[in-house]
Protein backbone atom coordinates (compact mmCIF):
# COMPACT_ATOMS: atom_id res chain seq x y z
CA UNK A 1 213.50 223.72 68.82
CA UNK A 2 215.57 224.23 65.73
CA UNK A 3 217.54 221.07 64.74
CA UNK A 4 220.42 221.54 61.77
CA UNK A 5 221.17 218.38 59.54
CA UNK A 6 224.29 218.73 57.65
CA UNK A 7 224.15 217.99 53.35
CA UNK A 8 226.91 217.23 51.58
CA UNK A 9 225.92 217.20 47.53
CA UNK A 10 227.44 218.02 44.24
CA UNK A 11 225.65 220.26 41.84
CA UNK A 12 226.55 221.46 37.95
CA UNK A 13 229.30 224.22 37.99
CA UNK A 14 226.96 226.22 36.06
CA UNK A 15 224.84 226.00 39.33
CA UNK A 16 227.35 227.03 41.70
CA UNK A 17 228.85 229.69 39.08
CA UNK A 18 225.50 231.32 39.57
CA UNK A 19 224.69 230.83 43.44
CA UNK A 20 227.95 232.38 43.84
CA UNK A 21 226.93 235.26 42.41
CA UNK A 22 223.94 235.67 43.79
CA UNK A 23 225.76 235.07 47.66
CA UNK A 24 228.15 237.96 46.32
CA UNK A 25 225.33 240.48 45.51
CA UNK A 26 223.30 239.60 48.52
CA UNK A 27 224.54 240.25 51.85
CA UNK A 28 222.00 239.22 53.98
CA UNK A 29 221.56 235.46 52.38
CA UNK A 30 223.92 232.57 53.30
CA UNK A 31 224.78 229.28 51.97
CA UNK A 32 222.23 227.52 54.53
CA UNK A 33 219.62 230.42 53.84
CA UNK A 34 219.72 230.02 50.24
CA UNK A 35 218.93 225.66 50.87
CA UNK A 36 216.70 226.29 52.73
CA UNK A 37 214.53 228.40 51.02
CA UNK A 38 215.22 226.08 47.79
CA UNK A 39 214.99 222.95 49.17
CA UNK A 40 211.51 223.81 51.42
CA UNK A 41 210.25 225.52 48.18
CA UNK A 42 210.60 222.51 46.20
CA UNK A 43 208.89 220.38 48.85
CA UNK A 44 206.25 222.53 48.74
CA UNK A 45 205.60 222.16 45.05
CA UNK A 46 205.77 218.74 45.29
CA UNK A 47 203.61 217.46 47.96
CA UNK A 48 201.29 215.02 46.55
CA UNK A 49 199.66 212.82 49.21
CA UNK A 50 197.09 213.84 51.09
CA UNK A 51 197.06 212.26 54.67
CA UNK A 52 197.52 213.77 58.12
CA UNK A 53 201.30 212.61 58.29
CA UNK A 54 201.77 214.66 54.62
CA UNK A 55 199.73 217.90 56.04
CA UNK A 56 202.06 217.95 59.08
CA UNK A 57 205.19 217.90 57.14
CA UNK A 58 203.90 220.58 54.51
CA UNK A 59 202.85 223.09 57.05
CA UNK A 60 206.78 222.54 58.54
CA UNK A 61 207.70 222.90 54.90
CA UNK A 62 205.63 226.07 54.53
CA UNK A 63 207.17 227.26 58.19
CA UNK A 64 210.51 226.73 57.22
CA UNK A 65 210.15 228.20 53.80
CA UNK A 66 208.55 231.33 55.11
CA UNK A 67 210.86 232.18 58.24
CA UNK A 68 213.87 231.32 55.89
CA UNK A 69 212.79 234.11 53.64
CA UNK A 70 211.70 236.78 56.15
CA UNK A 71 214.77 236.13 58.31
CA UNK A 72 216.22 239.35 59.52
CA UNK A 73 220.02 239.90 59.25
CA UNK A 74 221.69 239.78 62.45
């Protein structure tokens, strides 16, 4: 079961100068695509404990991150 949690943050215009751009020269990636991939990537690369709790919630990082960026376009 998929679950969606809304995030509502502020990031440097230079940030969102460029994002836009990248939304407007790829079709098939979204706003949510694009977070998800980023923020799952970045969870990834900073994973630092190493206890059963921490393995579960690295392989759902690595799931997420994965079908987020072989997603087909509908």
């Amino acid at each position: 079961m998929n679950t969606s949690v809304s995030i509502f943050a502020e990031i440097p215009e230079e940030l969102h100068d460029s994002l836009k751009s990248y939304l407007e020269t790829h079709p098939n990636w979204d706003l949510d695509r694009v977070f998800s991939a980023a923020l799952s990537l970045f969870l990834l690369q900073n994973e630092s404990d190493h206890n059963a709790q921490s393995a579960r919630n690295y392989r759902a990082c690595a799931r997420v991150y994965l079908e987020t960026l072989f997603q087909q376009s509908d």
